[in-house]
Protein backbone atom coordinates (compact mmCIF):
# COMPACT_ATOMS: atom_id res chain seq x y z
CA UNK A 1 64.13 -24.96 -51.57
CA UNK A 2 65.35 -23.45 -48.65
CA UNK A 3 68.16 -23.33 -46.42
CA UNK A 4 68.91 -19.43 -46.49
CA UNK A 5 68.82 -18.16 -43.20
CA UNK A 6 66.03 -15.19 -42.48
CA UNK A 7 68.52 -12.34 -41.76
CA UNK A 8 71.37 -11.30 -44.29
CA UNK A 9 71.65 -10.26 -48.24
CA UNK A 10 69.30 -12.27 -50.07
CA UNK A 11 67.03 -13.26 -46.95
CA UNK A 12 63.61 -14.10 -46.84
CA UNK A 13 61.35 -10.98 -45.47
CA UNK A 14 58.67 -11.03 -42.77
CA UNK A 15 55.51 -11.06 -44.53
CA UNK A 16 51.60 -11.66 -44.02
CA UNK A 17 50.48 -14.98 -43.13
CA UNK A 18 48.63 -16.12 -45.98
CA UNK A 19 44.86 -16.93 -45.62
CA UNK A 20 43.89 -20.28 -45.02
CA UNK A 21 40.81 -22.24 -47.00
CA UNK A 22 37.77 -21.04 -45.50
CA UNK A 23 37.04 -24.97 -44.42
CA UNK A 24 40.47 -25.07 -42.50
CA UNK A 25 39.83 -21.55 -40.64
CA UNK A 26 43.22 -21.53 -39.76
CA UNK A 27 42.87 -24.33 -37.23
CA UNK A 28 45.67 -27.32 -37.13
CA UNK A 29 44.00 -29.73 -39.60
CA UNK A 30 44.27 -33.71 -39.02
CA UNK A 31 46.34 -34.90 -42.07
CA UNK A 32 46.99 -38.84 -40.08
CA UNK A 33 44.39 -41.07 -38.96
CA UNK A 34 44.54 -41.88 -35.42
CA UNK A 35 45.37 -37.94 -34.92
CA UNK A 36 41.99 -38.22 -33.25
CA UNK A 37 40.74 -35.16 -31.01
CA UNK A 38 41.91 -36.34 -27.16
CA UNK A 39 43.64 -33.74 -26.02
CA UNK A 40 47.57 -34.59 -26.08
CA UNK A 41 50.60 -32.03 -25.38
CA UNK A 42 51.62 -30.53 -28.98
CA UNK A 43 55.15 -29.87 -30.60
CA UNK A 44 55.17 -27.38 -33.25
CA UNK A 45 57.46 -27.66 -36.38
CA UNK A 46 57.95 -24.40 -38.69
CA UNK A 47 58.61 -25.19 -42.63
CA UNK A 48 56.48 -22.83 -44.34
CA UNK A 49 58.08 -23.71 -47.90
CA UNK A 50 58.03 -25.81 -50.52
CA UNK A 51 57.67 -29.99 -50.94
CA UNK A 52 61.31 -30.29 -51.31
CA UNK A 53 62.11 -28.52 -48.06
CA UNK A 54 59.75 -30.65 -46.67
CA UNK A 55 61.06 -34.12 -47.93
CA UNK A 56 64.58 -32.94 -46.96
CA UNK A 57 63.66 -32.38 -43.04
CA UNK A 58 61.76 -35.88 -43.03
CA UNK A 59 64.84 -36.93 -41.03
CA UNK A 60 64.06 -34.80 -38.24
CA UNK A 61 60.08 -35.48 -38.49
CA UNK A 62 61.09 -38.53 -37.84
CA UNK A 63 63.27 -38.40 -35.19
CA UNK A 64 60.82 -36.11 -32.98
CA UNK A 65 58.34 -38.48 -33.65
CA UNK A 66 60.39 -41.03 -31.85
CA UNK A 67 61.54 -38.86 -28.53
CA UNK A 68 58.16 -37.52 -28.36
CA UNK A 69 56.21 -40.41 -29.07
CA UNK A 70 52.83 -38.93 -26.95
CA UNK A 71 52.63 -35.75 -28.66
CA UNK A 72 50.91 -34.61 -31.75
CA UNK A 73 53.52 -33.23 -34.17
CA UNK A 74 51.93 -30.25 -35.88
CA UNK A 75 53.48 -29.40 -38.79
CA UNK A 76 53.23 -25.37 -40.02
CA UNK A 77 53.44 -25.00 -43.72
CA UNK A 78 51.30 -24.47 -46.92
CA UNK A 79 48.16 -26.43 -46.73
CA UNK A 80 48.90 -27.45 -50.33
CA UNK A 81 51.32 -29.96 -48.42
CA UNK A 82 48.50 -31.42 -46.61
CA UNK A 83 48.67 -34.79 -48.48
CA UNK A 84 52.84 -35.00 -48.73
CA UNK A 85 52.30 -34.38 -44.85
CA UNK A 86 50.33 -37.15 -44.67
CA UNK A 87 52.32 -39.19 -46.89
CA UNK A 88 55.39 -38.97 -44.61
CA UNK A 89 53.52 -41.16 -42.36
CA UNK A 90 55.10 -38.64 -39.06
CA UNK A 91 52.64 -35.57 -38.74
CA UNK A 92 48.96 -36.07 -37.08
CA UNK A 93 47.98 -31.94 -38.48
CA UNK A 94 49.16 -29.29 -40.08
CA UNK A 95 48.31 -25.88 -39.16
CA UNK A 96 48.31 -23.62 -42.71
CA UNK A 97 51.11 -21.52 -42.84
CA UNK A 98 52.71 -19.63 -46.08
CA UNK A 99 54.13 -16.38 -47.28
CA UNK A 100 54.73 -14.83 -50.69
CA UNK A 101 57.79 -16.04 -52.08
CA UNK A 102 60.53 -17.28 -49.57
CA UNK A 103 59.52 -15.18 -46.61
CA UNK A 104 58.47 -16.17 -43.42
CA UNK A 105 54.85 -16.00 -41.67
CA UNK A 106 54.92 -13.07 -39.14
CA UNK A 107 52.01 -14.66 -37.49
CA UNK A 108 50.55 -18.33 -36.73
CA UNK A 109 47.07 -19.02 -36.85
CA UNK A 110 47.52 -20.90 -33.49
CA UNK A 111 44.68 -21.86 -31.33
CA UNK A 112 44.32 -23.44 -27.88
CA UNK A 113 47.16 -23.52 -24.89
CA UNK A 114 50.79 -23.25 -25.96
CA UNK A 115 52.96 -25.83 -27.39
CA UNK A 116 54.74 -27.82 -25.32
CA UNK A 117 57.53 -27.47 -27.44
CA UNK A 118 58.01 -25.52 -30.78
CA UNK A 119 60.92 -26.38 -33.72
CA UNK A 120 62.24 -23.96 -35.98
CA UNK A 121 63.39 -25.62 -38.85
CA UNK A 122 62.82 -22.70 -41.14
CA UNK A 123 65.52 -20.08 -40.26
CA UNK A 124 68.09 -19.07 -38.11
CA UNK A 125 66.85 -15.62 -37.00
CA UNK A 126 64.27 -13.35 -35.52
CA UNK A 127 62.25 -13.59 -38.67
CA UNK A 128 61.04 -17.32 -37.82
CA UNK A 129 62.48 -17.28 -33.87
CA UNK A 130 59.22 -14.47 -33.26
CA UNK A 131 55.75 -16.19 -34.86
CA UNK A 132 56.98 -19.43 -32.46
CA UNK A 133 58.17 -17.09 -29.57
CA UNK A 134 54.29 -15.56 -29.63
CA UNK A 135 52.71 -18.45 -28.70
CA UNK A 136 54.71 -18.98 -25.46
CA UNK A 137 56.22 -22.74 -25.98
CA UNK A 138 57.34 -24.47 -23.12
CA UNK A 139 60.73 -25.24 -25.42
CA UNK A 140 61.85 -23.52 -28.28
CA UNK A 141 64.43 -25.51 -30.35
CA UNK A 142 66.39 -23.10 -32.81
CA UNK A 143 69.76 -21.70 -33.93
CA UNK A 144 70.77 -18.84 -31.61
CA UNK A 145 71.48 -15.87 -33.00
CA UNK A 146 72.75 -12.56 -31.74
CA UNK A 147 69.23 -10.66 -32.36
CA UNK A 148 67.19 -13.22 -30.12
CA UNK A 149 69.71 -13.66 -27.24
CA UNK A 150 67.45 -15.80 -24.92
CA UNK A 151 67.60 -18.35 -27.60
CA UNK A 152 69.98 -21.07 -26.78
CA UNK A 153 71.11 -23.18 -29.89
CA UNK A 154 73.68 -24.17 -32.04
CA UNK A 155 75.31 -21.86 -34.60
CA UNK A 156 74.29 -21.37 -38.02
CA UNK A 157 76.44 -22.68 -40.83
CA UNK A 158 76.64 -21.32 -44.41
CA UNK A 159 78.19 -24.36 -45.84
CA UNK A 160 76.11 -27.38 -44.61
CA UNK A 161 74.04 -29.78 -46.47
CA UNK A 162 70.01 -29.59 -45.76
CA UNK A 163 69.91 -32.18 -44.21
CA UNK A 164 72.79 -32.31 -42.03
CA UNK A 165 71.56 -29.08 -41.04
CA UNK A 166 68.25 -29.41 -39.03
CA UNK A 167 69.71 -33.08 -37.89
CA UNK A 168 72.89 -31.18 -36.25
CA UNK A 169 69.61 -29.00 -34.57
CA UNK A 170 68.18 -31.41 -32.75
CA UNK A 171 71.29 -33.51 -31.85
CA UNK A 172 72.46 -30.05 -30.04
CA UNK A 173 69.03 -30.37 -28.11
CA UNK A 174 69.74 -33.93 -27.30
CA UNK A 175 67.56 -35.33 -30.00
CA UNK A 176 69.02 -38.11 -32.19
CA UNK A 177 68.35 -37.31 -35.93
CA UNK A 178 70.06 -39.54 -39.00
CA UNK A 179 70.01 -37.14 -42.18
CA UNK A 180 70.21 -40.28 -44.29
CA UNK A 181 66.92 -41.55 -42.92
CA UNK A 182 64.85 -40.15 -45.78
CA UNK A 183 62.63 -42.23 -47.15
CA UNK A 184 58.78 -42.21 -47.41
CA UNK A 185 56.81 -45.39 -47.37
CA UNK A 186 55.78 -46.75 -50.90
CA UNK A 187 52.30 -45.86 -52.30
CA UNK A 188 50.16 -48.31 -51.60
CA UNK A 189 47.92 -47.66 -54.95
CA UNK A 190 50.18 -48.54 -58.17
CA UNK A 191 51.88 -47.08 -60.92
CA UNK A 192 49.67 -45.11 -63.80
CA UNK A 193 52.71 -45.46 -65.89
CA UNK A 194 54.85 -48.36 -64.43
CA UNK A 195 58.07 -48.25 -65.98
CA UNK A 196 58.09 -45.17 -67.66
CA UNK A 197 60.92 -42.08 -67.53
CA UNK A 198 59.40 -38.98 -65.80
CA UNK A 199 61.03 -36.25 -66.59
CA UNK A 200 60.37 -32.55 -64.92
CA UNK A 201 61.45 -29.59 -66.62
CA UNK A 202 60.03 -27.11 -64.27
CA UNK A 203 61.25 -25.16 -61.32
CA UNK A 204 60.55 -22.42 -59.14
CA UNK A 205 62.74 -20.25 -60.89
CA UNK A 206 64.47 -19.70 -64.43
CA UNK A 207 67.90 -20.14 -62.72
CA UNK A 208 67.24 -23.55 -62.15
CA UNK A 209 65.44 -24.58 -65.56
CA UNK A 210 67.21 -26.60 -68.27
CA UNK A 211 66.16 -25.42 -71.41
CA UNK A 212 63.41 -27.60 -72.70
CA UNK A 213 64.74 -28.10 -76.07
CA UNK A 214 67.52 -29.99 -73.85
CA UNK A 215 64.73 -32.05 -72.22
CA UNK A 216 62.56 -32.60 -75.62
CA UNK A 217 66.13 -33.95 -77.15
CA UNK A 218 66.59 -36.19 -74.02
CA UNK A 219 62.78 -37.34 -74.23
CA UNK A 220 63.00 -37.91 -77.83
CA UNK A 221 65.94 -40.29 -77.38
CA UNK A 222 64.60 -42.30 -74.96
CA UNK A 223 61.22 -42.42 -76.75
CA UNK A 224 63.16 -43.77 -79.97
CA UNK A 225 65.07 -46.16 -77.71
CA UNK A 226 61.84 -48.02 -76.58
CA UNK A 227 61.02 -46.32 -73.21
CA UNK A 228 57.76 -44.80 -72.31
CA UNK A 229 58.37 -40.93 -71.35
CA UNK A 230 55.88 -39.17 -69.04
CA UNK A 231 56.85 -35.24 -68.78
CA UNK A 232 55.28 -33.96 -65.26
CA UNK A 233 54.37 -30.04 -64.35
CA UNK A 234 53.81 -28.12 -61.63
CA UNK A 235 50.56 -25.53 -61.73
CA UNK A 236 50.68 -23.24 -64.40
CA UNK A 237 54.12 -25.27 -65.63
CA UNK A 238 52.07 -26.41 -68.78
CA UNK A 239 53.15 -24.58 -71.52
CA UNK A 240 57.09 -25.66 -70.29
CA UNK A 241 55.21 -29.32 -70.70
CA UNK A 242 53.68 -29.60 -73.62
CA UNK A 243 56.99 -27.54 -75.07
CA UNK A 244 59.21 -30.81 -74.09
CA UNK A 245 56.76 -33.26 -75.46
CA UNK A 246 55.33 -31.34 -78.48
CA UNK A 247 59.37 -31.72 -78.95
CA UNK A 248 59.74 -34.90 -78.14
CA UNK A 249 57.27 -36.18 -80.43
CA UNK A 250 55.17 -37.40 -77.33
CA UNK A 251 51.57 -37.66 -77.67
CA UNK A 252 48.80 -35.14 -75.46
CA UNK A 253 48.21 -37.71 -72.17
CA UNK A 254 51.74 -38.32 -72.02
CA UNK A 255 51.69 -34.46 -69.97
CA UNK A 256 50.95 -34.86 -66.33
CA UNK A 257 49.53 -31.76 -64.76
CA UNK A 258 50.25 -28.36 -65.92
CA UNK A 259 47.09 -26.84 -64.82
CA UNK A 260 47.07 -27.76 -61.41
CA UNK A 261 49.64 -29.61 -59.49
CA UNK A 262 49.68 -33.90 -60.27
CA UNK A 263 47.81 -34.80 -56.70
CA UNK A 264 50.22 -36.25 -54.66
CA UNK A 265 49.06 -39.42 -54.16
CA UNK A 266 49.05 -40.02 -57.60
CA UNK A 267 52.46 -38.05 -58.00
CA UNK A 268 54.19 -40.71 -55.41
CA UNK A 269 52.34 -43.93 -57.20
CA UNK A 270 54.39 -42.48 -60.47
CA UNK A 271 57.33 -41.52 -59.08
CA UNK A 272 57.73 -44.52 -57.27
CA UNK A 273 57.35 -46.92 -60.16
CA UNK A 274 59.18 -45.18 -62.86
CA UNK A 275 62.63 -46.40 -64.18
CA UNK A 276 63.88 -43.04 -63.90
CA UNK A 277 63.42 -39.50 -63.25
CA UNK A 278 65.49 -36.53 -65.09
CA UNK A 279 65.12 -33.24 -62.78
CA UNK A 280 66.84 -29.98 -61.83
CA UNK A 281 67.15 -29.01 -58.13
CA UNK A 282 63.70 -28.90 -57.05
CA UNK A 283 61.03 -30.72 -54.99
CA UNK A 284 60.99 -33.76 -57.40
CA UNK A 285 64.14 -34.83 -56.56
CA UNK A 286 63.54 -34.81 -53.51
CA UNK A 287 60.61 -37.26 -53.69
CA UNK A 288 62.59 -39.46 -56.02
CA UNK A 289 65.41 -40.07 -53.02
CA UNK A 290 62.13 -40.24 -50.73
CA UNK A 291 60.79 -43.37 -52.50
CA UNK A 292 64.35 -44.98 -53.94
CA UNK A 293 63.55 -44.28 -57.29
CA UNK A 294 67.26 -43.85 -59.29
CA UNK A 295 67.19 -40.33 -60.63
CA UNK A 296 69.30 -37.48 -62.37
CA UNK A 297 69.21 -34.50 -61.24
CA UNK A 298 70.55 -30.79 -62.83
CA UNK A 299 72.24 -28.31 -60.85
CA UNK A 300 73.26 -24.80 -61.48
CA UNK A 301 73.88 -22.15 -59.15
CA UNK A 302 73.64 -23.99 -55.47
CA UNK A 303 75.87 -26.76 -55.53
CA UNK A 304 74.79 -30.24 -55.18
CA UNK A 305 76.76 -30.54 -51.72
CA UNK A 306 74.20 -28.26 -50.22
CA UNK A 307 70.91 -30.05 -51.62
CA UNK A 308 71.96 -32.93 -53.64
CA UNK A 309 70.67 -36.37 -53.19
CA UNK A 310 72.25 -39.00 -51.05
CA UNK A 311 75.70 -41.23 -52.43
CA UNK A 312 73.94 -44.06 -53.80
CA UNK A 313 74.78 -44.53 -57.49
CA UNK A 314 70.88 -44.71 -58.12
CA UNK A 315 71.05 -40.94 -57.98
CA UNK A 316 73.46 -39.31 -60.66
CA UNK A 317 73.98 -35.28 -60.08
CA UNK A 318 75.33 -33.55 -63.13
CA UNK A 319 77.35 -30.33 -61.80
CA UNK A 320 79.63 -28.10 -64.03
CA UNK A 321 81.26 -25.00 -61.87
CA UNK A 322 84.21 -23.83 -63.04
CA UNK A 323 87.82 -23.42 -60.84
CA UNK A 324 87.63 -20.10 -58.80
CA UNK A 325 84.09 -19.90 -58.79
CA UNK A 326 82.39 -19.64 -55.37
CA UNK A 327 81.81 -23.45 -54.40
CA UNK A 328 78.36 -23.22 -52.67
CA UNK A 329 76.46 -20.17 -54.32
CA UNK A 330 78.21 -19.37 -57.46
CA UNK A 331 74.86 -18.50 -59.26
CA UNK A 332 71.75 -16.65 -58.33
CA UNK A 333 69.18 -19.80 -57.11
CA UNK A 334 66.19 -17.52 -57.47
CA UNK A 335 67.33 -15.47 -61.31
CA UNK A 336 65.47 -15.38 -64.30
CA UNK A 337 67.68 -17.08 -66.69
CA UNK A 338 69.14 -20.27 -66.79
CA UNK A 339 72.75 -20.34 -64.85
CA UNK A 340 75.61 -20.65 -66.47
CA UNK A 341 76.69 -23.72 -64.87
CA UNK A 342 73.19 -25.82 -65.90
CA UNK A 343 74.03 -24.84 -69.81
CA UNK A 344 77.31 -26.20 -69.32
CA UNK A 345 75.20 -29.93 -69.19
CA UNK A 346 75.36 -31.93 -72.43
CA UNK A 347 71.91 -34.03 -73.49
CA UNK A 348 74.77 -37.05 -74.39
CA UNK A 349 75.53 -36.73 -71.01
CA UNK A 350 72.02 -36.61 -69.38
CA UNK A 351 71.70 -39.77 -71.10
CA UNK A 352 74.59 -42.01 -70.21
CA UNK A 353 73.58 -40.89 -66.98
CA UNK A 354 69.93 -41.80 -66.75
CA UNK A 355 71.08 -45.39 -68.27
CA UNK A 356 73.69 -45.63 -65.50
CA UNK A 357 71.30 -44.50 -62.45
CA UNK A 358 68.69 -47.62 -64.10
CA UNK A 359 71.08 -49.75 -64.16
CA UNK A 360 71.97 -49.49 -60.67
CA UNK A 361 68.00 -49.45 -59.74
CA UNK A 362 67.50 -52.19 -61.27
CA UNK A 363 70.30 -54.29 -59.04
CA UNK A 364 70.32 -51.92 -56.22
CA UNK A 365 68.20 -52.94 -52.99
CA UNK A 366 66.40 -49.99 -51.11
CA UNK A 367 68.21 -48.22 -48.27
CA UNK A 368 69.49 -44.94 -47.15
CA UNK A 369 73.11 -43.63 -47.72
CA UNK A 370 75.12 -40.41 -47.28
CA UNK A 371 74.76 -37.34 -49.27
CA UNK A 372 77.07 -36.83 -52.13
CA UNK A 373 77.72 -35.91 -55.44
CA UNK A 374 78.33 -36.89 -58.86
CA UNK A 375 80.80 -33.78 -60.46
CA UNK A 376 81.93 -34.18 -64.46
């Protein structure tokens, strides 16, 4: 996830545009029906990173699809978001945009006359303020910053939530954003596993991982309690998978994905039915406070206060920094091992929790809330 600005220690570096599938050619590609081909002014949004970076600017999304109701919102990020894109309902294409790691595109594969008006809701520097300067928009909407004087903006804050971020953005520009206003619609098509427990042991990086002898023991509880458990991968998270469920005593099919990521549609169908999903701080998360589904999610070295779920006792966030300890970033998000912070969390407690967020699911009626956090 993001939230790092682009210049600083730590900061994502300038790199290549990545090559788009040969059948997208790097043109803006429709992702919403009704995106249709008559030519309509454009605004450009930059968020070429992950799904939960994504899901957590949904609020903004949202809010320029409501001040700028006759444009097409164009949406820059990997074009392996295509169908979460879609699935928010608010973008009509997205124009394939990635970089290695956490760096930002130098270039964008832009075609036709300028956009009208281009968001940055990647950085805060020249790093993502120059690929949308190129094209010439009529507005560009970004945090100033000392290295791109003739950008006008708000200033950059180290110890904001996500959210509350990018909404603060647009509200500076005039633009009304809620960050609470996060949810996707339900999937239409219905749950492969209605009922079950998902739980996701992956992440993007070892920092964030629970060890999955942790999740096998929580899995193997809730198996011998009656519950069906589903374990879900990313690509190439398979071996982490079938780890937890070989552990667990779970059977072959009960592994989603692993290979290749679960396709999203199907993803959302069985995240949106299940009783409960156990998570660290990654994109799943994310898509569980998307759809309302009562989660737990495992944090280690970002604190929950800078990408934790909304307050809503539905979501439970399990946190363990200790006094003195720098209360934002006292861990390295992107090192190899697991932090210090996520081995502090007990499976007894992972448990009480996930039968505390279902119990509130089960009485709680869908809505959005403010973002807060659950510390023991």
């Amino acid at each position: 996830m993001n939230g790092t600005p682009d210049t600083g220690p730590g900061a994502p570096r300038p790199a290549r545009t990545a090559a788009a599938p040969p059948e997208e050619d790097g043109r803006p590609v429709p992702v919403r029906p009704g995106g249709g081909h008559e030519p309509r002014p454009r605004v450009l949004v930059l968020r070429a990173l992950g799904l939960g970076d994504l899901l957590a600017v949904v609020p903004c999304l949202r809010a320029l699809r409501r001040a700028l109701p006759a444009h097409d919102l164009v949406l820059a990020a990997p074009a392996r978001l295509s169908a979460a894109a879609a699935a928010t309902g608010l973008v009509d294409r997205l124009l394939p945009a990635a970089a290695p790691g956490r760096a930002v595109p130098t270039a964008l594969a832009w075609t036709g006359p300028p956009p009208e008006v281009a968001v940055d809701l990647h950085g805060n520097g020249p790093a993502s303020h120059k690929p949308l300067q190129d094209l010439r928009p009529g507005r560009l909407l970004a945090f100033r910053h000392p290295h791109t004087p003739d950008v006008a903006g708000p200033g950059w804050r180290e110890d904001e939530h996500e959210r509350d971020r990018w909404c603060r953005l647009l509200r500076w520009y005039g633009i009304e954003a809620d960050p609470a206003d996060v949810r996707l619609p339900h999937p239409e098509d219905p749950s492969p596993a209605p009922g079950a427990i998902v739980i996701h042991p992956g992440a993007d990086s070892g920092a964030r991982r629970w060890p999955p002898e942790r999740f096998a023991a929580v899995a193997r509880a809730l198996r011998r309690a009656g519950h069906r458990v589903v374990v879900t991968a990313g690509a190439d998270e398979g071996p982490l998978a079938r780890a937890v469920a070989d552990g667990a005593g779970l059977p072959p099919e009960a592994v989603w994905g692993g290979t290749d990521d679960v396709p999203f549609r199907l993803l959302c169908s069985l995240v949106a039915g299940a009783r409960c999903v156990v998570v660290g701080d990654t994109g799943l998360a994310h898509l569980a406070t998307a759809l309302g589904t009562p989660s737990v999610v495992l944090f280690g070295p970002v604190a929950p206060r800078l990408w934790g779920p909304p307050r809503d006792p539905r979501h439970q966030v399990l946190w363990h920094p200790r006094p003195g300890e720098d209360p934002l970033r006292p861990g390295d998000a992107h090192g190899r091992a697991p932090d210090a912070r996520l081995l502090r969390i007990r499976v007894e407690e992972v448990l009480e929790a996930v039968a505390s967020a279902a119990r509130h699911g089960a009485d709680a009626a869908p809505g959005p809330a403010d973002p807060a956090y659950r510390r023991r």
